[in-house]
PDB file of N, CA and C in Angstrom:
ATOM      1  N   UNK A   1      22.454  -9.694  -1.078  1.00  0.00           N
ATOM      2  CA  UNK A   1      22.111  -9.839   0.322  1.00  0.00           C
ATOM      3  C   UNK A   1      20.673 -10.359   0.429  1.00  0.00           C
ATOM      4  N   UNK A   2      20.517 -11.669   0.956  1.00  0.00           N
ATOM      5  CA  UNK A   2      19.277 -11.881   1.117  1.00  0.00           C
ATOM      6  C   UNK A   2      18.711 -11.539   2.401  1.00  0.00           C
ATOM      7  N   UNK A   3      16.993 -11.216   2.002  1.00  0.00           N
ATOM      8  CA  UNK A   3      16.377 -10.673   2.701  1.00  0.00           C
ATOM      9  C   UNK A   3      15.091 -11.301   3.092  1.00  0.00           C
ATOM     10  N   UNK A   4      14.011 -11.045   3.605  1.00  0.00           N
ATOM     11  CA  UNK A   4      12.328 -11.587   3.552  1.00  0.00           C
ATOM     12  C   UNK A   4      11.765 -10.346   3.761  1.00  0.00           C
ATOM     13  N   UNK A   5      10.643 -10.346   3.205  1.00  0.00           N
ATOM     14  CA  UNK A   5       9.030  -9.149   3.283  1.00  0.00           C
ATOM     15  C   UNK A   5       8.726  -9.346   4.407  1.00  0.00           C
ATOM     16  N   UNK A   6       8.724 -10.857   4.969  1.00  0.00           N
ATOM     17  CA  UNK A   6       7.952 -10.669   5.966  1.00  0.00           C
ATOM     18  C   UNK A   6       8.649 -10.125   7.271  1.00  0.00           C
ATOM     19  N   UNK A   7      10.013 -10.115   7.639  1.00  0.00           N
ATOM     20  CA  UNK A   7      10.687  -9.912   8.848  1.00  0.00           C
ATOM     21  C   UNK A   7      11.063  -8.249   8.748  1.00  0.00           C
ATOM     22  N   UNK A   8      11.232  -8.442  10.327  1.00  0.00           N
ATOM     23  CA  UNK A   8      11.825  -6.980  10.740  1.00  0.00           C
ATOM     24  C   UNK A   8      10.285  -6.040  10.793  1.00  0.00           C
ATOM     25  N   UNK A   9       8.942  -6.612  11.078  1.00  0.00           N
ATOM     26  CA  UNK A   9       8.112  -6.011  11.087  1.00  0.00           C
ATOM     27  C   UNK A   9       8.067  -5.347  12.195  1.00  0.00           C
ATOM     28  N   UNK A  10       7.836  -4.571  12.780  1.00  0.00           N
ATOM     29  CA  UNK A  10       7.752  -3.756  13.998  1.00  0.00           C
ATOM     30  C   UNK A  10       6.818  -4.015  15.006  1.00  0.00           C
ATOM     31  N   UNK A  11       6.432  -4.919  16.078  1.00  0.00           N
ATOM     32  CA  UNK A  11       5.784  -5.370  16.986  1.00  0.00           C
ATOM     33  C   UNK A  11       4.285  -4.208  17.164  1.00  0.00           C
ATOM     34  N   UNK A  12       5.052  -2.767  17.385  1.00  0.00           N
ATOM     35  CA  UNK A  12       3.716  -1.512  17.838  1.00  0.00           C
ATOM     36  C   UNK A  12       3.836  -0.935  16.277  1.00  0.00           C
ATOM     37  N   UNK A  13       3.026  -0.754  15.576  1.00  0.00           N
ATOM     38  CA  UNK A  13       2.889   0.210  14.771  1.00  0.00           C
ATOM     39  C   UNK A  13       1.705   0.741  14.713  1.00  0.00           C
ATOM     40  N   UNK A  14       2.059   2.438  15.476  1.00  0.00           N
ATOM     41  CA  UNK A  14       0.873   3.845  15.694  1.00  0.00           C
ATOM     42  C   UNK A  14       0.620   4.144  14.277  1.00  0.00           C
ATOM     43  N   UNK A  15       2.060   4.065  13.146  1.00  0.00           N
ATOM     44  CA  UNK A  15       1.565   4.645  11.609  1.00  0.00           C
ATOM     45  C   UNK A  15       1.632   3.191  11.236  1.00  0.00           C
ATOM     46  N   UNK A  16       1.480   3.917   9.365  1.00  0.00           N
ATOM     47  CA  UNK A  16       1.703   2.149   8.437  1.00  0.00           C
ATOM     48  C   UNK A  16       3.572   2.463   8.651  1.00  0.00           C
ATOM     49  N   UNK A  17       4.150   1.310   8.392  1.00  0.00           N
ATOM     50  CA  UNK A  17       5.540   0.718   8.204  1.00  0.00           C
ATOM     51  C   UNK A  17       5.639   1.423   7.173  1.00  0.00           C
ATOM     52  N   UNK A  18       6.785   2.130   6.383  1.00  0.00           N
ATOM     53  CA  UNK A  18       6.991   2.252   5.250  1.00  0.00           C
ATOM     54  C   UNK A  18       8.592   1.937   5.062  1.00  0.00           C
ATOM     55  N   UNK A  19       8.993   1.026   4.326  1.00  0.00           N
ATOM     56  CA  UNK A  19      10.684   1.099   3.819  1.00  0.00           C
ATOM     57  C   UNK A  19      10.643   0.544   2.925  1.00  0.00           C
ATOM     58  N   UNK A  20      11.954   1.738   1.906  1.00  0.00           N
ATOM     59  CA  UNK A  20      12.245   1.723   1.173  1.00  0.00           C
ATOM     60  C   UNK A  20      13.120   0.642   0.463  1.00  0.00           C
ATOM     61  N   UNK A  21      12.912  -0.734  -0.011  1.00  0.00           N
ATOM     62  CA  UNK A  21      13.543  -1.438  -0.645  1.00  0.00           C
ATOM     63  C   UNK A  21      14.384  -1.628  -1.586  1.00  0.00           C
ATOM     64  N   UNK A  22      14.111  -0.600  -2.628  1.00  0.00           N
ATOM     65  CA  UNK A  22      15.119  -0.518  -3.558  1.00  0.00           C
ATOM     66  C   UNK A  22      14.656   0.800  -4.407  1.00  0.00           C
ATOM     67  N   UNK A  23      15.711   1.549  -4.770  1.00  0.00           N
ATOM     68  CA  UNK A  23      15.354   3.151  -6.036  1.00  0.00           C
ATOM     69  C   UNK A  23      16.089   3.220  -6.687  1.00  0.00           C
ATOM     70  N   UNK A  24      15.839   3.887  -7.745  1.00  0.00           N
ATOM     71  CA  UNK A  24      16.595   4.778  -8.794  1.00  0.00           C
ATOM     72  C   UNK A  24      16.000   5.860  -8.939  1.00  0.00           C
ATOM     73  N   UNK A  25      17.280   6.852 -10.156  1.00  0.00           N
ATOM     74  CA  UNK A  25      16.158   7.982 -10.513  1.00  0.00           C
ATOM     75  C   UNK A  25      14.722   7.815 -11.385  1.00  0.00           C
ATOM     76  N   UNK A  26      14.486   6.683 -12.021  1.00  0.00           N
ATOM     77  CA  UNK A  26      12.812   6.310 -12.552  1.00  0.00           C
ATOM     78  C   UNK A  26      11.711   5.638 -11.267  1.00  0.00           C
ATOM     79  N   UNK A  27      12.416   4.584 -10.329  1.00  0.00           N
ATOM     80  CA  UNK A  27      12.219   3.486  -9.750  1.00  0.00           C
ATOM     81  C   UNK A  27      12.148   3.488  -8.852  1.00  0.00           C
ATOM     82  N   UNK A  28      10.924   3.392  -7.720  1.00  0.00           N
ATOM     83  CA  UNK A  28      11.166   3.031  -6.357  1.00  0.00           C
ATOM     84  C   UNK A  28      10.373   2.020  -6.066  1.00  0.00           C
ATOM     85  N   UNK A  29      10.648   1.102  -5.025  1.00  0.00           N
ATOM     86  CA  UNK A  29      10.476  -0.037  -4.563  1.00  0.00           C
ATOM     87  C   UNK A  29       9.831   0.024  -3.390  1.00  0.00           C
ATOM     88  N   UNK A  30       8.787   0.092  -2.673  1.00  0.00           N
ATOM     89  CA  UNK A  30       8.757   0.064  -1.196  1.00  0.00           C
ATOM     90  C   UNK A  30       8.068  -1.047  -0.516  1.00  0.00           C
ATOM     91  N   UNK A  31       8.485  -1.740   0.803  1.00  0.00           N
ATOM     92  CA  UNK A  31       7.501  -2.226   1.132  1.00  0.00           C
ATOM     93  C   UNK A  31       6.231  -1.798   2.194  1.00  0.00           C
ATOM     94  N   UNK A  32       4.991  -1.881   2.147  1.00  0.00           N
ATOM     95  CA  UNK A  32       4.346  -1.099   3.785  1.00  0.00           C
ATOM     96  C   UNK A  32       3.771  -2.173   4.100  1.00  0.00           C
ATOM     97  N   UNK A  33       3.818  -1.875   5.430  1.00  0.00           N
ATOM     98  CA  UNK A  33       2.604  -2.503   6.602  1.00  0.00           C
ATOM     99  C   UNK A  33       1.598  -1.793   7.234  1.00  0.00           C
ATOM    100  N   UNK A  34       0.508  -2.615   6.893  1.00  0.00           N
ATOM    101  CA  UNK A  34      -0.423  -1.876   7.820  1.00  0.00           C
ATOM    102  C   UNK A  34      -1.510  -2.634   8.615  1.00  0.00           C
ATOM    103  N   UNK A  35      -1.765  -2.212   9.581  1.00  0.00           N
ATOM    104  CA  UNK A  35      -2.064  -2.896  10.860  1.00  0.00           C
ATOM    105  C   UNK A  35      -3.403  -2.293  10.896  1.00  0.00           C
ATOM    106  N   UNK A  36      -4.921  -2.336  10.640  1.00  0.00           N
ATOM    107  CA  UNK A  36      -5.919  -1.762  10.680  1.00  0.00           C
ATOM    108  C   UNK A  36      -5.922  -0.379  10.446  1.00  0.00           C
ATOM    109  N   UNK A  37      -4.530  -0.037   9.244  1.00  0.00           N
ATOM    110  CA  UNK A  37      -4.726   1.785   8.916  1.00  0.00           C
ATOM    111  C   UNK A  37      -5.083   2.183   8.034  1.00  0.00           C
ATOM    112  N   UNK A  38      -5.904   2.876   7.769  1.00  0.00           N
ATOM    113  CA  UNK A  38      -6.634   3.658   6.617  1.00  0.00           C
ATOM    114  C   UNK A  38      -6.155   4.868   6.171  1.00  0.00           C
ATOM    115  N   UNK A  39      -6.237   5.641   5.617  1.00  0.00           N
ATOM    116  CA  UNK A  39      -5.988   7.035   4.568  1.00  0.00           C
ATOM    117  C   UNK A  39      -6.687   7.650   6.338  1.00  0.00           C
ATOM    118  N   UNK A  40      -6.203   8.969   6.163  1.00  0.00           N
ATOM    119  CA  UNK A  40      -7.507  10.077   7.321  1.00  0.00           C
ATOM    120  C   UNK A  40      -8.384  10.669   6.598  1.00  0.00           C
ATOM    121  N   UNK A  41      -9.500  10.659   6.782  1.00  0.00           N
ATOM    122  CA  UNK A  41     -10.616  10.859   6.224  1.00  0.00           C
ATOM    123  C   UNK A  41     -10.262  12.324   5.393  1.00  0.00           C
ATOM    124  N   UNK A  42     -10.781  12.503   4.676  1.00  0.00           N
ATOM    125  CA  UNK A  42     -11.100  13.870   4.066  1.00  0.00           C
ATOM    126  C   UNK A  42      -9.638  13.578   2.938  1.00  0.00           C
ATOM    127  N   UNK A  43      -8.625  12.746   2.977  1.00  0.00           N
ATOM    128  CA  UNK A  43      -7.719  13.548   2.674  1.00  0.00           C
ATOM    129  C   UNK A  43      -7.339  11.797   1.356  1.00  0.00           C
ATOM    130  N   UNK A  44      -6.464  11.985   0.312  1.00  0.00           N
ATOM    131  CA  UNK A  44      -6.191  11.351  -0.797  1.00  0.00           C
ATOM    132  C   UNK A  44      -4.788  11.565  -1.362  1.00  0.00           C
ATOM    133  N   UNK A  45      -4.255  10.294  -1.771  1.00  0.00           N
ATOM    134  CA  UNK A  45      -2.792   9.972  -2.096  1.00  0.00           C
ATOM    135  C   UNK A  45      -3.371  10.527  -3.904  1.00  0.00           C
ATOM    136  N   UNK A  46      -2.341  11.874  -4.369  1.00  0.00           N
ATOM    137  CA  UNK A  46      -2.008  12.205  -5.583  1.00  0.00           C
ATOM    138  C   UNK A  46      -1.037  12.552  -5.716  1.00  0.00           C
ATOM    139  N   UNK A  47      -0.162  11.177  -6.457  1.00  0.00           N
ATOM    140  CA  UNK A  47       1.114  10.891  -6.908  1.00  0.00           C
ATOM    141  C   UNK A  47       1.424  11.238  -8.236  1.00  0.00           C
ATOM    142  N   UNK A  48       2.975  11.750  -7.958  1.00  0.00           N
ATOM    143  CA  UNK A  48       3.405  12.037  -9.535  1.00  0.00           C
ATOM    144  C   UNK A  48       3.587  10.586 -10.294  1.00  0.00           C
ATOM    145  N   UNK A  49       4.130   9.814  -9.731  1.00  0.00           N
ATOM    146  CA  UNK A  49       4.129   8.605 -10.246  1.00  0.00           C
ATOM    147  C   UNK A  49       3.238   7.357 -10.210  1.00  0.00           C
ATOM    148  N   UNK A  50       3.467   6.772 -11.444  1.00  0.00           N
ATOM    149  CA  UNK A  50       2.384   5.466 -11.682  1.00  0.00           C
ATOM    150  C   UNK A  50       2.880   4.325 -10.110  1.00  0.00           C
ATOM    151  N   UNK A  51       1.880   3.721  -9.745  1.00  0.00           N
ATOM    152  CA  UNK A  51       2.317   3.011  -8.866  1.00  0.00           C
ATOM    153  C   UNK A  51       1.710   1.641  -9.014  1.00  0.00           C
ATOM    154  N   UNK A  52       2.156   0.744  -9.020  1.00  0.00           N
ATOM    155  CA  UNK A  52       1.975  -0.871  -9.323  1.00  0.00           C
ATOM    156  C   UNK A  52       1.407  -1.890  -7.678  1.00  0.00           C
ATOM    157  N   UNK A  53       0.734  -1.720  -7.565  1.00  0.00           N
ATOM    158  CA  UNK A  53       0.641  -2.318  -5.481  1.00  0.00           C
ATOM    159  C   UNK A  53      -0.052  -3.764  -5.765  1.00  0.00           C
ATOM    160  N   UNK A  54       0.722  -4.377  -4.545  1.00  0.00           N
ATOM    161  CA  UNK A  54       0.595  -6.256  -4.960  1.00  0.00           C
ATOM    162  C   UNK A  54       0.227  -6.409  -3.133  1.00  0.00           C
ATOM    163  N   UNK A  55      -0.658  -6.699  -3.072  1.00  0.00           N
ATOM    164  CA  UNK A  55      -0.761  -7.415  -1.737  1.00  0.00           C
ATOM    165  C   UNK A  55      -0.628  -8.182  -1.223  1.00  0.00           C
ATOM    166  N   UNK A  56       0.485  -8.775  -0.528  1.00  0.00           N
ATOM    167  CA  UNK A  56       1.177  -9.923   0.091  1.00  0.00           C
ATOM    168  C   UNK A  56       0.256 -11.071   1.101  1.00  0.00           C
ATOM    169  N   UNK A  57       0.265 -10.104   2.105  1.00  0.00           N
ATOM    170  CA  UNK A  57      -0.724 -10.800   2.969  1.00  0.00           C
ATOM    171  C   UNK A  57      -1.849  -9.788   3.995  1.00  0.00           C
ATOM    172  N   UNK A  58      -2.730 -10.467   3.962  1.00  0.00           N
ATOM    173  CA  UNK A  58      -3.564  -9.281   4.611  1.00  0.00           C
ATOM    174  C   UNK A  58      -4.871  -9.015   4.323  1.00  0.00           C
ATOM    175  N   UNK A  59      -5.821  -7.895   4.218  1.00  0.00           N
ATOM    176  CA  UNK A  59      -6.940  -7.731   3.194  1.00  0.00           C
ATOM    177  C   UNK A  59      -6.948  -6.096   3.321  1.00  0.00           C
ATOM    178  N   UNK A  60      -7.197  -5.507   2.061  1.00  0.00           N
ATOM    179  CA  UNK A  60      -7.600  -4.222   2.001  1.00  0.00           C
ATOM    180  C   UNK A  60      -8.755  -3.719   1.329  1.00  0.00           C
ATOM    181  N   UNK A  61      -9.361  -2.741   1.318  1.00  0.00           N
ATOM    182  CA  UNK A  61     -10.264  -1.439   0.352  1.00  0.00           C
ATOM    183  C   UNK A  61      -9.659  -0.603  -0.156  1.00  0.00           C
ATOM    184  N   UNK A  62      -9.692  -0.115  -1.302  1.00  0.00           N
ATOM    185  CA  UNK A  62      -8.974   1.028  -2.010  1.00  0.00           C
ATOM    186  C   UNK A  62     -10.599   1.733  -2.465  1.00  0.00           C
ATOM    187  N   UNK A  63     -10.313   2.769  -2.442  1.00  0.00           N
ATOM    188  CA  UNK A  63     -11.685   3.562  -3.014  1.00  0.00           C
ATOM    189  C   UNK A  63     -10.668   4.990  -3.848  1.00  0.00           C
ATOM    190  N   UNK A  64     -10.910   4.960  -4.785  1.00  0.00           N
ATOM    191  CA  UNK A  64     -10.779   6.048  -6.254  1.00  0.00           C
ATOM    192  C   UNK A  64     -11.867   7.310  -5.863  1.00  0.00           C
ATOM    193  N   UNK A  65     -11.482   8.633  -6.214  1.00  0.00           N
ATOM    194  CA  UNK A  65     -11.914   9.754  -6.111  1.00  0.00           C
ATOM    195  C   UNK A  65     -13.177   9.548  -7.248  1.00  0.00           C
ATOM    196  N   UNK A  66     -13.139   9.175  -8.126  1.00  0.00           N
ATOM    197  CA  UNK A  66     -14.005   9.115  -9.369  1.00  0.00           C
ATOM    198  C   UNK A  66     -15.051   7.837  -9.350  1.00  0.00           C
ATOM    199  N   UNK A  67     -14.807   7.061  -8.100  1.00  0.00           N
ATOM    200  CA  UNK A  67     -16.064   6.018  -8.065  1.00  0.00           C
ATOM    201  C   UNK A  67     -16.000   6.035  -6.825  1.00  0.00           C
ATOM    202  N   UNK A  68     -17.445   5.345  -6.796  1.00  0.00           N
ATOM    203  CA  UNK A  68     -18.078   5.112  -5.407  1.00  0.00           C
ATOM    204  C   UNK A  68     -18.039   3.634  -5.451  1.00  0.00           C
ATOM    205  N   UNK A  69     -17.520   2.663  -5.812  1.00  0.00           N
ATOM    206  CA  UNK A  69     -17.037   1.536  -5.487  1.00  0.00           C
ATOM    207  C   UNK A  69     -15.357   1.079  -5.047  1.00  0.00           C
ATOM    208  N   UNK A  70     -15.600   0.864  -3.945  1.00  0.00           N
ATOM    209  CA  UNK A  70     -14.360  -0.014  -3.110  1.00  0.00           C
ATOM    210  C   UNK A  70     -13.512  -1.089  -3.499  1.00  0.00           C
ATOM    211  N   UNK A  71     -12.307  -1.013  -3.924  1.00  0.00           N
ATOM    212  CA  UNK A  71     -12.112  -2.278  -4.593  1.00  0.00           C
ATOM    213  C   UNK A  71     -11.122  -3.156  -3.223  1.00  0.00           C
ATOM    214  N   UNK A  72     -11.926  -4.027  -3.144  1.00  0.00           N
ATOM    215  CA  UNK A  72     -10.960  -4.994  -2.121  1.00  0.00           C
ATOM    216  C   UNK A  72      -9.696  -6.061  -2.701  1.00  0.00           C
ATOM    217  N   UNK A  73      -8.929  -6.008  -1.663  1.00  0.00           N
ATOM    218  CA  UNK A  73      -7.634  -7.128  -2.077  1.00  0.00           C
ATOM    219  C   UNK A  73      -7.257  -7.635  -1.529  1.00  0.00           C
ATOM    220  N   UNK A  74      -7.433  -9.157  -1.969  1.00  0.00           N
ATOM    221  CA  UNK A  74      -6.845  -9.954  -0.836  1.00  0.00           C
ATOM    222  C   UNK A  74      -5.003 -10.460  -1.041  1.00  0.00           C
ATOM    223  N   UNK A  75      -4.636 -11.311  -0.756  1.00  0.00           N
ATOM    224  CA  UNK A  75      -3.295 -11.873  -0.634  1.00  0.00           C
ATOM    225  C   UNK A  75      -3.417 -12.172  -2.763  1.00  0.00           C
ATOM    226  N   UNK A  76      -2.146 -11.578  -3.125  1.00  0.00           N
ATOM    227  CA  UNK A  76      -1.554 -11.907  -4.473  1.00  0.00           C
ATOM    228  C   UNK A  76      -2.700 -11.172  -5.888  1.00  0.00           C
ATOM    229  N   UNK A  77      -3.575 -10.193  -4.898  1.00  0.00           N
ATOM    230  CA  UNK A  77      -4.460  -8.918  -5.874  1.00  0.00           C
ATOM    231  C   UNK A  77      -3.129  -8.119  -6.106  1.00  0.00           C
ATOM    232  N   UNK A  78      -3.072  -7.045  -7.518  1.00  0.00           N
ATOM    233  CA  UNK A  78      -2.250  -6.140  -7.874  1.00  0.00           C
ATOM    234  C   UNK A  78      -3.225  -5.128  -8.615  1.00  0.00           C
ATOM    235  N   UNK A  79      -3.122  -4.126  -8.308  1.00  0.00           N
ATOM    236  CA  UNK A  79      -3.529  -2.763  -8.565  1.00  0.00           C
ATOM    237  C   UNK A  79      -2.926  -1.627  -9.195  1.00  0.00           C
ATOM    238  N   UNK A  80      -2.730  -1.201 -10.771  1.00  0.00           N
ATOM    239  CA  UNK A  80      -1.904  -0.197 -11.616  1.00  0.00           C
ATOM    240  C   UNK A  80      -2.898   1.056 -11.251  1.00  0.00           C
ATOM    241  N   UNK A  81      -2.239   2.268 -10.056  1.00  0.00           N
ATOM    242  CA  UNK A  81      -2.685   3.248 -10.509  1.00  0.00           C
ATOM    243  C   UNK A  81      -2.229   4.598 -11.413  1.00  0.00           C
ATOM    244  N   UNK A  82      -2.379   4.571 -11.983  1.00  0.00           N
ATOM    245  CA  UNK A  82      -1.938   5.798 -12.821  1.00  0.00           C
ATOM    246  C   UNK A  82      -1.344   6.970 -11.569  1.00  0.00           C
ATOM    247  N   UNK A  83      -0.425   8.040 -12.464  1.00  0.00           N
ATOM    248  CA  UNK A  83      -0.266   8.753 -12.015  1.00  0.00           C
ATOM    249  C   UNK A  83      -1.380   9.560 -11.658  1.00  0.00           C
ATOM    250  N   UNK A  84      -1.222  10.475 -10.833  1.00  0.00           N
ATOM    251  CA  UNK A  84      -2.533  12.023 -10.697  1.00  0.00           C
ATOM    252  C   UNK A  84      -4.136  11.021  -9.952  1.00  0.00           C
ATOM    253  N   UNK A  85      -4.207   9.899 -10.293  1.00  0.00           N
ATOM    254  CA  UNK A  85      -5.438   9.249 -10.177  1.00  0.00           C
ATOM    255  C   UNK A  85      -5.448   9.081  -8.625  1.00  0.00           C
ATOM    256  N   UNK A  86      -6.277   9.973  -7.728  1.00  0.00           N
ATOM    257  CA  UNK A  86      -6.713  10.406  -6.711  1.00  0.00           C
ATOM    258  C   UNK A  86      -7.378   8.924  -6.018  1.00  0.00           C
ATOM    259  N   UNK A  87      -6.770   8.543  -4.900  1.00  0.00           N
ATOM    260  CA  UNK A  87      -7.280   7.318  -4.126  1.00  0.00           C
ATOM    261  C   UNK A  87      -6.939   7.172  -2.950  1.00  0.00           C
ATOM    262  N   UNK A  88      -7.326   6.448  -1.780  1.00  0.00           N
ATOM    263  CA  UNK A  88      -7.225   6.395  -0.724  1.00  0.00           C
ATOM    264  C   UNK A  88      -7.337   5.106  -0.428  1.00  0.00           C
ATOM    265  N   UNK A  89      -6.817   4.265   1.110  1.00  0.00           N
ATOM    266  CA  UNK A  89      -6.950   3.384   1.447  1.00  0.00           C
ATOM    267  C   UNK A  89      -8.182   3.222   2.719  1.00  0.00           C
ATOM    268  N   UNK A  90      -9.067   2.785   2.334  1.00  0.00           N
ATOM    269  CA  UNK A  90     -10.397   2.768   3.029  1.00  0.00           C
ATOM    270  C   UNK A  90     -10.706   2.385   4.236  1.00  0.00           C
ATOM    271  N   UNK A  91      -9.771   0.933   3.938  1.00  0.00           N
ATOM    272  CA  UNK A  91      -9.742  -0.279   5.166  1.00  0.00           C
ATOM    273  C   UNK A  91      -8.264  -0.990   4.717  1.00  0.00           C
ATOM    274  N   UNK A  92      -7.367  -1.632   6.626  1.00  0.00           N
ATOM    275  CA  UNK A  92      -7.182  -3.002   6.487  1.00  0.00           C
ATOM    276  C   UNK A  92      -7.154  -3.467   7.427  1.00  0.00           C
ATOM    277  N   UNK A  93      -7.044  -4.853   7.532  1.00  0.00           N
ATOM    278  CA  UNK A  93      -7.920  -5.715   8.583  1.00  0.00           C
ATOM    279  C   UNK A  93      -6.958  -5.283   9.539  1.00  0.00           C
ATOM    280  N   UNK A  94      -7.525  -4.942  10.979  1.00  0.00           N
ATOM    281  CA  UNK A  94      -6.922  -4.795  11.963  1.00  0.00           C
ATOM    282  C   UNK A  94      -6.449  -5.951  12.625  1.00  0.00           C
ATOM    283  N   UNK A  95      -7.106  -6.871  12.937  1.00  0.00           N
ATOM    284  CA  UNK A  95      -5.999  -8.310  13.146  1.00  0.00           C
ATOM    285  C   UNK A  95      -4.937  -8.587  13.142  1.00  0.00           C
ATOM    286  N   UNK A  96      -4.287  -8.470  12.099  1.00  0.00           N
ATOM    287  CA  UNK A  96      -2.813  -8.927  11.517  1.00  0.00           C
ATOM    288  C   UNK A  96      -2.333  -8.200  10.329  1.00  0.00           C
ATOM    289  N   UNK A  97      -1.409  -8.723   9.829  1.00  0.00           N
ATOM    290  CA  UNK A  97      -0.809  -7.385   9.297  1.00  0.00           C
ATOM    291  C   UNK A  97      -0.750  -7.284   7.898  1.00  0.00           C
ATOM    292  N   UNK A  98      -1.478  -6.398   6.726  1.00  0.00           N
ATOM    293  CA  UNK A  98      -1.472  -6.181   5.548  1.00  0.00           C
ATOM    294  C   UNK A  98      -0.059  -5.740   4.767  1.00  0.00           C
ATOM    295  N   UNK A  99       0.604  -6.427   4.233  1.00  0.00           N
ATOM    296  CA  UNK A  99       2.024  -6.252   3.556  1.00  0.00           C
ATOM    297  C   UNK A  99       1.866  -5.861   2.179  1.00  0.00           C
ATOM    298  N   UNK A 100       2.048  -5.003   1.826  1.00  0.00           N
ATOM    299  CA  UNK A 100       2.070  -4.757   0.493  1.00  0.00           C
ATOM    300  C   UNK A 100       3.182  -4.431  -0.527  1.00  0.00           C
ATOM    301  N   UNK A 101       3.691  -4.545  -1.523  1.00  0.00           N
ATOM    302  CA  UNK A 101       4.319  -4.160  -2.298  1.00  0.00           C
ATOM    303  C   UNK A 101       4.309  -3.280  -3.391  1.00  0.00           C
ATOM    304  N   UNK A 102       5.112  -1.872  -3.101  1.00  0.00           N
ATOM    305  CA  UNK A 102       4.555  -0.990  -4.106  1.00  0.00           C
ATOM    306  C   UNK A 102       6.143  -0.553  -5.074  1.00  0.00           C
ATOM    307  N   UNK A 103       5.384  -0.545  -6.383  1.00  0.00           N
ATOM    308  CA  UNK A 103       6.209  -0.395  -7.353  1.00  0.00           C
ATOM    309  C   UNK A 103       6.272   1.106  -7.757  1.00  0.00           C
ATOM    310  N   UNK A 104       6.971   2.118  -7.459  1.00  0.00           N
ATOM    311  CA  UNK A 104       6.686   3.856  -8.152  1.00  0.00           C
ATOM    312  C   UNK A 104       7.657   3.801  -9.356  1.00  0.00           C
ATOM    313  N   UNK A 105       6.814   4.184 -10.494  1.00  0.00           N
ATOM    314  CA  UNK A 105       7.569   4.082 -11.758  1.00  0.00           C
ATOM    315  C   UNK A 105       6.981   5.289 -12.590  1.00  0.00           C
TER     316      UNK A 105
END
């Protein structure tokens, strides 16, 4: 069944988009959108699983619990975070819409 990343985006989005593209029991696939949304302050994504994130279109900040440097990404950046490895999403451009592709393995 063919499909596109880019359609079926949701006109209002109050959260990020999240759907699920494809899983198994090792494997999940997701795609998100996000529309100028960040992590809420104080608080950090610690996943059991390794996660692989490719940024489609858009621009983001990722900031790691263990550094004080921001790593930005623009369109076709990819990012391996380890499992347990404590991070948050800092910034994305509120303008238009940051698509990303995340791999949980």
């Amino acid at each position: 069944m063919k499909k596109n990343l880019y359609s079926g985006i949701p006109d209002h989005l109050p959260d990020e988009f999240v759907e699920i593209l494809a899983s198994s029991d090792t494997v999940r696939i997701e795609r998100i959108v996000s529309r100028g949304h960040s992590t809420p302050p104080g608080e950090w994504y610690d996943q059991d699983e390794n996660e692989y994130v490719l940024l489609l279109s858009g621009k983001a900040k990722l900031l790691f619990e263990n550094s004080a440097k921001q790593v930005e990404l623009s369109p076709g950046d990819f990012w391996i975070i380890p499992a347990h490895t404590r991070h948050r999403v800092e910034w994305t451009i509120p303008e238009s819409d940051t698509v990303w592709l995340a791999v949980f393995y």
